[in-house]
Protein backbone atom coordinates (compact mmCIF):
# COMPACT_ATOMS: atom_id res chain seq x y z
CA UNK A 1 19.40 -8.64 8.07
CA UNK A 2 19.45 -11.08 5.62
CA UNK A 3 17.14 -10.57 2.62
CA UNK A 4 15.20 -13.19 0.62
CA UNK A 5 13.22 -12.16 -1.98
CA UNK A 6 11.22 -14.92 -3.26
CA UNK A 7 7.36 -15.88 -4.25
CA UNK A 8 5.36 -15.72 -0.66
CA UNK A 9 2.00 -17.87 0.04
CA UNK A 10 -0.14 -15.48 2.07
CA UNK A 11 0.95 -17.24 4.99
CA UNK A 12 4.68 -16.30 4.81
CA UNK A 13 3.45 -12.40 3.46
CA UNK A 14 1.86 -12.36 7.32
CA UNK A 15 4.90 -13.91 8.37
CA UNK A 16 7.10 -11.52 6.70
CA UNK A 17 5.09 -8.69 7.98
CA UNK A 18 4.93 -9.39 11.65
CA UNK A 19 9.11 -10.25 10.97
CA UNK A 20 9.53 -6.90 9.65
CA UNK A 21 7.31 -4.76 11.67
CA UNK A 22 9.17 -6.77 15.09
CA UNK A 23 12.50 -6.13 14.00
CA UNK A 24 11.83 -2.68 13.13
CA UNK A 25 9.56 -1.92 15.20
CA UNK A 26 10.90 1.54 16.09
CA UNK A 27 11.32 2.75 13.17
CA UNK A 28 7.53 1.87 11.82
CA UNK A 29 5.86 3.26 14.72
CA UNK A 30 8.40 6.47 14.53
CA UNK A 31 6.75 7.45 10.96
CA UNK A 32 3.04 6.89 12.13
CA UNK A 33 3.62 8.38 15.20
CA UNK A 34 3.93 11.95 13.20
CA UNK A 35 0.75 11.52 11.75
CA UNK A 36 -0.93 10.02 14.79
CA UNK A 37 0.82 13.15 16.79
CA UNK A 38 -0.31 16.13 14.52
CA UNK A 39 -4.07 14.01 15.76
CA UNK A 40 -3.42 14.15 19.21
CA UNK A 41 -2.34 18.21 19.36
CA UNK A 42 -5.64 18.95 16.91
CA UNK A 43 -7.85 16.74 18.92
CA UNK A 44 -6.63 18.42 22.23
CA UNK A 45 -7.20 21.82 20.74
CA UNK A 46 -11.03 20.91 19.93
CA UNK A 47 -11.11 19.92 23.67
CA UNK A 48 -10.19 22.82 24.73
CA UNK A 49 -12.01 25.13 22.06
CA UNK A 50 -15.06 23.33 23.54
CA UNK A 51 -14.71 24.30 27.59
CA UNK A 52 -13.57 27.59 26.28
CA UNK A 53 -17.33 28.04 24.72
CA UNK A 54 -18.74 26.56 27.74
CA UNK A 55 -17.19 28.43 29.96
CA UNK A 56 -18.12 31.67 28.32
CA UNK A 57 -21.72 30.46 27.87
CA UNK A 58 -21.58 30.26 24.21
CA UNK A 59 -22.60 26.71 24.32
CA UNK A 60 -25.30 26.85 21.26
CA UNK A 61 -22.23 28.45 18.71
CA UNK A 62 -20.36 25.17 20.00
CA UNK A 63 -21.67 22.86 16.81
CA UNK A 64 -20.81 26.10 14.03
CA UNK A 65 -17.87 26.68 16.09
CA UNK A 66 -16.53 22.79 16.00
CA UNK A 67 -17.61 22.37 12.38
CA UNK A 68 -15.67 25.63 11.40
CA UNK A 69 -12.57 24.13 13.25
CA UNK A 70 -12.75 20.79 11.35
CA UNK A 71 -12.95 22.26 7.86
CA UNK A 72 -9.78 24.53 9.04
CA UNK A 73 -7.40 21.09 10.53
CA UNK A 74 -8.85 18.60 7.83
CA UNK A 75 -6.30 19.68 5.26
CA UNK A 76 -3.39 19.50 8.17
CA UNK A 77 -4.56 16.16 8.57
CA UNK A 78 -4.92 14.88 4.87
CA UNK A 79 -1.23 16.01 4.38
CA UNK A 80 0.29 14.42 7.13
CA UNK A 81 -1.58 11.08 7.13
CA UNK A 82 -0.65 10.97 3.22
CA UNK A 83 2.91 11.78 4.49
CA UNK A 84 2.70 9.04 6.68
CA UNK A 85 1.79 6.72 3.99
CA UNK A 86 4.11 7.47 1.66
CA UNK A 87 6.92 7.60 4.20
CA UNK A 88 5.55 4.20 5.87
CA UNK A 89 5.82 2.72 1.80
CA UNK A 90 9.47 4.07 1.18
CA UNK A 91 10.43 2.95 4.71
CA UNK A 92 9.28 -0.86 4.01
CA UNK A 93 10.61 -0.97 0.26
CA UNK A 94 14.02 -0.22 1.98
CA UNK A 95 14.32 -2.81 4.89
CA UNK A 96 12.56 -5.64 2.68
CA UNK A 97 15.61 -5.38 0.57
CA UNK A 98 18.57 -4.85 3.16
CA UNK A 99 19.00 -1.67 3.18
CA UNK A 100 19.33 0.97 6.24
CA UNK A 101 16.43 3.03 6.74
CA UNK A 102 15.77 6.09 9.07
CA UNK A 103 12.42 7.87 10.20
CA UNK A 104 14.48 11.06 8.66
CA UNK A 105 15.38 9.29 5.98
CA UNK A 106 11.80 8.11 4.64
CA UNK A 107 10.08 11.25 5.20
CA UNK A 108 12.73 13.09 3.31
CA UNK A 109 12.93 10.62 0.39
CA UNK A 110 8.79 11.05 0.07
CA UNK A 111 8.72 15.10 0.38
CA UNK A 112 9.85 16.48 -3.35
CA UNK A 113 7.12 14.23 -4.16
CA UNK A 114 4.24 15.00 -1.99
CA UNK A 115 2.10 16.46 -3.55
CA UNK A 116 1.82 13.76 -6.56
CA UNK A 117 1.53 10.89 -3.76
CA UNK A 118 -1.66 13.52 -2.21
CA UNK A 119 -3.29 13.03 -5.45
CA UNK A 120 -2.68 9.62 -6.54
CA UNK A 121 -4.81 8.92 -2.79
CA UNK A 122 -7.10 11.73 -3.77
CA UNK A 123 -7.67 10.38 -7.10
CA UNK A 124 -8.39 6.73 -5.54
CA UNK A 125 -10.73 7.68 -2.83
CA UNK A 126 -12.76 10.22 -5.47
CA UNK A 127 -13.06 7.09 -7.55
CA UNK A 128 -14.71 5.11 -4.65
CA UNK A 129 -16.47 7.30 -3.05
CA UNK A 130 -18.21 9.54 -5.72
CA UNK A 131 -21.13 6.62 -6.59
CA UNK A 132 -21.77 6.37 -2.13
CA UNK A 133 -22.20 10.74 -2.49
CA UNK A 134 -24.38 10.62 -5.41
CA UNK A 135 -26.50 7.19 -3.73
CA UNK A 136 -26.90 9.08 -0.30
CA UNK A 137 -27.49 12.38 -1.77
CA UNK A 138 -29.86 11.95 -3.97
CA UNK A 139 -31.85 9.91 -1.18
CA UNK A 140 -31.66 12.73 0.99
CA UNK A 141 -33.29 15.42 -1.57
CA UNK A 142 -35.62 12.67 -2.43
CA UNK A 143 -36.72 12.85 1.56
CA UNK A 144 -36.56 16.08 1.88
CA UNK A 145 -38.86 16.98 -1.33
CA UNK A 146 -40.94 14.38 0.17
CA UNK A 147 -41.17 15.72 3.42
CA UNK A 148 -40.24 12.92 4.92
CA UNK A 149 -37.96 15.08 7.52
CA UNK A 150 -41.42 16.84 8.04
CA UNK A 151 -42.68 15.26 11.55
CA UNK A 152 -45.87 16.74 11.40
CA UNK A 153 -46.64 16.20 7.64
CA UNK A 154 -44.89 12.30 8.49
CA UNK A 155 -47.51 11.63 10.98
CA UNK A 156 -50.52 12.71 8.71
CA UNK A 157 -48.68 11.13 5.70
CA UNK A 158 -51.43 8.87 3.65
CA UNK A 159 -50.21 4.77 3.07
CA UNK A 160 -49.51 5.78 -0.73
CA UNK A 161 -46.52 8.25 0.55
CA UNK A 162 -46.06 5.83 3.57
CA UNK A 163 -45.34 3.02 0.44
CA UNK A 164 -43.08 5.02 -1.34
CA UNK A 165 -40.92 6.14 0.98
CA UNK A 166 -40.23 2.59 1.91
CA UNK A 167 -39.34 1.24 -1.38
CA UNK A 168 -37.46 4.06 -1.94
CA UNK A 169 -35.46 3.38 1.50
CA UNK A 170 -35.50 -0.24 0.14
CA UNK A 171 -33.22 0.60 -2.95
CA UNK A 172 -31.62 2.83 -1.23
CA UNK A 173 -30.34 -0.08 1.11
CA UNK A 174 -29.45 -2.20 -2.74
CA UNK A 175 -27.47 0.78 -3.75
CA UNK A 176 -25.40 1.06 -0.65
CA UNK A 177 -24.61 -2.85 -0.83
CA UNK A 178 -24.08 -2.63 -4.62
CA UNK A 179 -21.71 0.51 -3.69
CA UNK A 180 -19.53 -1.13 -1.03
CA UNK A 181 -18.81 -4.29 -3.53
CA UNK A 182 -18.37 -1.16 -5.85
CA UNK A 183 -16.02 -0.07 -3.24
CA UNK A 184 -13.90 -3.41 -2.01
CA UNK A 185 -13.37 -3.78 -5.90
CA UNK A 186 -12.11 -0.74 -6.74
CA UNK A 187 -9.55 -0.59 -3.54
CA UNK A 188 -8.10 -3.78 -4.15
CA UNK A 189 -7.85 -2.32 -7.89
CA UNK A 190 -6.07 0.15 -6.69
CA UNK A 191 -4.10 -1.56 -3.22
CA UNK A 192 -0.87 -1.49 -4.97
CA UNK A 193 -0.94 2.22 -6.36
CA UNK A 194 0.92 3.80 -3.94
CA UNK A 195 3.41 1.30 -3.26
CA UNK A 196 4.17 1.58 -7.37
CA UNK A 197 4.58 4.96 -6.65
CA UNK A 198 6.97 5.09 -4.32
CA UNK A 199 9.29 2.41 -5.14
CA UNK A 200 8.82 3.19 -9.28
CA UNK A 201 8.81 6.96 -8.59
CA UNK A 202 5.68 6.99 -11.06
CA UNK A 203 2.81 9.91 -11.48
CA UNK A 204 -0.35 9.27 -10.13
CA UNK A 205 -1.90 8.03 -13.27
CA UNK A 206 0.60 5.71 -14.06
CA UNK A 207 0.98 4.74 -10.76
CA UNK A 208 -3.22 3.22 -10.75
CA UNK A 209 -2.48 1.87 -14.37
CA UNK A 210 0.67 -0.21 -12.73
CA UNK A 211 -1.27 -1.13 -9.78
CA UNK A 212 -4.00 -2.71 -11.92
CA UNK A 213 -1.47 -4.97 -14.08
CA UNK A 214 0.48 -6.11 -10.72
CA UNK A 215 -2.83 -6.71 -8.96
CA UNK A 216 -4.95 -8.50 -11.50
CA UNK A 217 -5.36 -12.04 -10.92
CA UNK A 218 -4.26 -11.69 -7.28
CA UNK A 219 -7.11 -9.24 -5.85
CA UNK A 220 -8.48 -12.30 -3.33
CA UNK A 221 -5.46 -13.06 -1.65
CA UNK A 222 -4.89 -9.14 -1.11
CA UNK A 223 -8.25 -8.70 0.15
CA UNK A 224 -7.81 -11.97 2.61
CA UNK A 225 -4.51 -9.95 3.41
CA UNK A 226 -6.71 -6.82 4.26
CA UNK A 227 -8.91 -8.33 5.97
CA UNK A 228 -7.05 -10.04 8.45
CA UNK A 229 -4.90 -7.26 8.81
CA UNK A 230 -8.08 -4.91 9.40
CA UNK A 231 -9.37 -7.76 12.37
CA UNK A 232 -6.17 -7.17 14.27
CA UNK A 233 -6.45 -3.17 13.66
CA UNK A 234 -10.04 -3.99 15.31
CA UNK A 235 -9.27 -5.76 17.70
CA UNK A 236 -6.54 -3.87 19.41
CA UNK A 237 -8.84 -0.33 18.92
CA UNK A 238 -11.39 -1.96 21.02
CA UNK A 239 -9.27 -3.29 23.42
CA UNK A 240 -7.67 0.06 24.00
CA UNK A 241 -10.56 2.46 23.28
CA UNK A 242 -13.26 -0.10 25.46
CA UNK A 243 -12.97 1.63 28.69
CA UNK A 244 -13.91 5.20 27.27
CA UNK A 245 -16.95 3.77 25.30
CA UNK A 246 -18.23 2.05 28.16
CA UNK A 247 -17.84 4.87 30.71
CA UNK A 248 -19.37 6.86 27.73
CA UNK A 249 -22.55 5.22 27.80
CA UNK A 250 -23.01 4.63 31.69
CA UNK A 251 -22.29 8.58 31.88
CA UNK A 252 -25.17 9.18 29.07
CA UNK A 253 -22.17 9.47 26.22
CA UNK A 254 -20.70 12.07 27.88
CA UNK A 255 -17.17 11.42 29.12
CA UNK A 256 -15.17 13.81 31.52
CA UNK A 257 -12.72 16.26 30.50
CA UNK A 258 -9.86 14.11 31.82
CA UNK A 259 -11.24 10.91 30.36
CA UNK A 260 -11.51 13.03 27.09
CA UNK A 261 -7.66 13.67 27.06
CA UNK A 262 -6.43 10.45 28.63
CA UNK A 263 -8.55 8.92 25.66
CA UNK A 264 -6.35 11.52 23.07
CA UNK A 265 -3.31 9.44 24.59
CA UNK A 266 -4.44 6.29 24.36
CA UNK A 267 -5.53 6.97 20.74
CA UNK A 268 -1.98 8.36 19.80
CA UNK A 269 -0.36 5.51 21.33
CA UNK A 270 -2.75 3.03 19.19
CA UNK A 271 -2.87 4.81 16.46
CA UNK A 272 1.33 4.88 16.06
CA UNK A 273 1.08 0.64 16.48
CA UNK A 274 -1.27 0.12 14.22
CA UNK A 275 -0.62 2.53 11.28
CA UNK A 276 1.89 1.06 10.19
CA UNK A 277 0.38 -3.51 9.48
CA UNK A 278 -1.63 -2.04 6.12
CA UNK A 279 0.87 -0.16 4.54
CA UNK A 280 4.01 -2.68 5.03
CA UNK A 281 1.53 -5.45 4.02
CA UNK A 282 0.64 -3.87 0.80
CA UNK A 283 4.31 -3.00 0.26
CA UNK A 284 5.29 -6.62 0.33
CA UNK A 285 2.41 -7.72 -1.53
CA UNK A 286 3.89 -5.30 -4.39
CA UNK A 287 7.12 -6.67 -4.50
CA UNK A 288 5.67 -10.41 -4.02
CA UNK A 289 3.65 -9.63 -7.64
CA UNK A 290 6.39 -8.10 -8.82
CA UNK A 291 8.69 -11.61 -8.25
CA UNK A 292 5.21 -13.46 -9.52
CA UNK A 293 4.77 -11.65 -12.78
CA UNK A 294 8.57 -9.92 -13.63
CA UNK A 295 11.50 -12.05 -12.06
CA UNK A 296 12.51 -9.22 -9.71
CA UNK A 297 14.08 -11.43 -7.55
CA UNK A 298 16.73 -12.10 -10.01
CA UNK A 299 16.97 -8.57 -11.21
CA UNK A 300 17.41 -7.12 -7.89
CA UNK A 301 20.58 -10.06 -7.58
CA UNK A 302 21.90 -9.04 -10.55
CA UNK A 303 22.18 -5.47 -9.35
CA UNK A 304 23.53 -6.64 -5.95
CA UNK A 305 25.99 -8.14 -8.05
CA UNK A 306 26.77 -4.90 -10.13
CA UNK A 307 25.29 -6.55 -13.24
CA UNK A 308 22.03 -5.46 -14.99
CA UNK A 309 19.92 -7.33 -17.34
CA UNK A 310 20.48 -7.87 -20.18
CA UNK A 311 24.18 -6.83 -19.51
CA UNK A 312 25.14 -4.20 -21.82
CA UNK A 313 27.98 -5.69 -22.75
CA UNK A 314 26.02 -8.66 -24.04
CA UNK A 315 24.59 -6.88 -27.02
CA UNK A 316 21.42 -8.59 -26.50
CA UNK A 317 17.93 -7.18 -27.69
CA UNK A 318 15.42 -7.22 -24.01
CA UNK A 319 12.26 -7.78 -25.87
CA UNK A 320 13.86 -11.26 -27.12
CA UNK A 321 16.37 -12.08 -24.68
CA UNK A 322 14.97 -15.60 -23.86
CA UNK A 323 14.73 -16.84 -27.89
CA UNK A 324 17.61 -15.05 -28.91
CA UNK A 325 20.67 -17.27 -30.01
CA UNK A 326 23.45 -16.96 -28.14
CA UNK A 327 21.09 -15.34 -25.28
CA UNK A 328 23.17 -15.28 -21.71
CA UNK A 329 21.07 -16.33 -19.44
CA UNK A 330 21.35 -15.99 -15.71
CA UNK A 331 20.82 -19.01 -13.40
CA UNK A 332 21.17 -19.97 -9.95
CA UNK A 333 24.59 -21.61 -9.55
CA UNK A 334 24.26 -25.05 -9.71
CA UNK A 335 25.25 -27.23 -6.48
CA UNK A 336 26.42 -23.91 -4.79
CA UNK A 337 23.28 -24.70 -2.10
CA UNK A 338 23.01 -20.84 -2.53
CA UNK A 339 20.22 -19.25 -4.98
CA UNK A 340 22.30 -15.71 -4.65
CA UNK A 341 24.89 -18.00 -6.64
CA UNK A 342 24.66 -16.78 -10.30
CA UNK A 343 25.65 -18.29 -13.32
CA UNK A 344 26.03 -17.48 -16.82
CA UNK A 345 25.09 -20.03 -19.40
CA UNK A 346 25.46 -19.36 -23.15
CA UNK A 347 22.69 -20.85 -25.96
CA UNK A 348 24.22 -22.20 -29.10
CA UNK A 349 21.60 -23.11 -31.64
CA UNK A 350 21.94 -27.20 -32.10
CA UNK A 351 22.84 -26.26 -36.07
CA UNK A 352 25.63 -24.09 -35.19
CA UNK A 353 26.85 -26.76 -32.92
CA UNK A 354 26.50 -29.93 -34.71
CA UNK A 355 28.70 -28.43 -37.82
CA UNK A 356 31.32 -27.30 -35.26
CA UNK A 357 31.56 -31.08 -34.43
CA UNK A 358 31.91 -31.99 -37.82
CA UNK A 359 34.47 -29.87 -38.77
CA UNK A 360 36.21 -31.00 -35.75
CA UNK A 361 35.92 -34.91 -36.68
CA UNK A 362 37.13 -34.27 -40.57
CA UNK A 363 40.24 -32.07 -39.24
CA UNK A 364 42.82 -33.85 -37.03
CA UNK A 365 45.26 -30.71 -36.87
CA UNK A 366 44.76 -28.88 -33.57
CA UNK A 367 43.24 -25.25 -34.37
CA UNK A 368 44.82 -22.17 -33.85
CA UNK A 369 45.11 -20.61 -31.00
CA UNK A 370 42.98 -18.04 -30.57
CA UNK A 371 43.21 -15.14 -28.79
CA UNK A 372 41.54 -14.81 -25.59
CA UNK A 373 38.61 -12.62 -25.61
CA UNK A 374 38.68 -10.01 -22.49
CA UNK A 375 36.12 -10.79 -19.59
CA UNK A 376 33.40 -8.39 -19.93
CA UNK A 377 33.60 -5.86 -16.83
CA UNK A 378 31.83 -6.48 -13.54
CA UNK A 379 32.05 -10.57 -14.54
CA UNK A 380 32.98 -12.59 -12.09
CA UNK A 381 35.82 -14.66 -13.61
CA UNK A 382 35.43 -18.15 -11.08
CA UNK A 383 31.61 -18.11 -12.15
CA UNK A 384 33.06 -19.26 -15.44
């Protein structure tokens, strides 16, 4: 497939994403279907745990029983959907730039580092969701010192306590909407963390300190990205999951063993199409901020070419490589209709050059031949 790496309106990043998740479409829904399978055998264990209480009449351990079982799968199920993330990340980075990818291939690349991708998402969702656990928790003690869980003392409660407890639940409400602002901001803060990560091969720490730099100043578009992402996520989980919730609620939300496993199915099946939009939107996004703010796009040419930049044969200082005289500077080839087309121009300072004119006017005698100096290696010698 032929790549183009370029600056993207938000329109062509939805574009690009649909393009890429079409044309690889197997491969994408391969990754997330690990995660969303490890779901589907856990979820269809807790069925079964369930009927085996009920049929052995030990239907009032069921709640201690499920909650036991949830604290055991929950870190099965941390691991492999951060797995899937990472793997759905390296994956994307590889086919937006042309090269061959394999559902082996990404979850191999993102094992040796696991365990730091595990806690860069740790340390995000900590970070998010430690001011919602204080907000709810401390309004929970409050109405349980209160007695407000008390029905008996409720219903005898005088209008003072009555008072209270609703401005309390009142700024309890502000808190939650100040917290999910809190929350929005900090995510798209933090959208590009993992994708930095991955690509960059960068810690956890660094990895948030990247994202921040790459994302500032472009936040809105990424959340207009997530949301519209998130409405198709929506939209196709209600489509698939609308049968169960309605025969749910005409069967007094209780649904039938078999519609209880058919809905596992359904779930896994969903779940492997539509794990995969967020994660290779956010990857593109990350390399579209990375053209915006870095000039990947003609760093990652150069390298398809076999050159780096500044070439090291060039002798030129990075940090001043634009001012410096004598600076080469790479360029798209001009009237090659191609912008892979490089060439290499050379800056004299207009001093340097005016006295070379001079000297030229004053002495009619043709110069010397030089010798001619040896093309630097991995030059292409028709570019010049």
């Amino acid at each position: 497939m032929e790549t183009t790496l370029r600056p993207m309106s938000l329109g062509e990043l939805l574009d690009r994403t649909a393009q890429l998740y079409r044309t690889h479409f197997l491969l994408f829904v391969g990754i997330s279907a690990v995660y969303a399978g490890v779901l589907l055998v856990l979820n269809l264990l807790q069925i079964g745990l369930t009927e085996l209480l009920k049929a052995m009449h030990m239907g009032g351990q069921q709640l201690w029983v499920t909650f036991g079982f949830l604290l055991l799968i929950l870190p099965v199920t941390v691991i492999a959907a951060g797995a899937a993330v990472a793997a759905n990340n390296r994956a994307v980075a590889w086919v937006n730039v042309g090269q061959p990818a394999t559902i082996r291939g990404a979850y191999k690349s993102i094992l040796p580092r696991l365990w730091s991708y595990l806690w860069l998402m740790f340390l995000t969702t900590v970070i998010i969701l430690t001011p919602f656990i204080v907000i709810y928790g401390g309004f929970l003690l409050f109405m349980w010192k209160y007695g407000a869980f008390n029905l008996a003392k409720t219903q005898k409660a005088d209008p003072y306590a009555v008072m209270v407890i609703g401005g309390v639940s009142i700024l309890f409400f502000i808190l939650i909407v100040a917290w999910i602002v809190y929350a929005i901001l900090m995510g798209l803060r933090y959208s590009l963390a993992v994708p930095a990560s991955v690509v960059e091969n960068l810690k956890a720490r660094k990895a948030m300190r990247r994202s921040i730099e790459l994302s500032k100043g472009s936040r809105g578009r990424i959340f207009l990205l997530g949301l519209m992402i998130s409405f198709i996520q929506l939209g196709l989980v209600a489509i698939s999951q609308g049968f169960f919730i309605l025969a749910a609620f005409k069967n007094h939300m209780v649904l039938p063993v078999w519609a209880q496993i058919l809905q596992q199915f359904v779930g896994f099946l969903t779940s492997s199409f539509i794990g995969p939009m967020y994660a290779t939107g956010l990857t593109l996004f990350y390399y579209d901020q990375r053209i915006r703010k870095e000039g990947y796009d003609i760093e990652w040419m150069m390298e398809a070419a076999g050159l780096s930049w500044p070439p090291p044969w060039a002798g030129i200082d990075p940090a001043t490589a634009q001012s410096a005289p004598g600076a080469v500077a790479m360029t798209p080839g001009a009237g090659s209709g191609s912008s892979d087309t490089l060439a290499v121009e050379v800056e004299v300072p207009a001093a340097e050059a005016e006295s070379t004119a001079n000297e030229g006017a004053a002495t009619p005698e043709p110069a010397a031949e030089e010798p001619a100096t040896p093309t630097p290696p991995g030059v292409d010698h028709d570019r010049h």
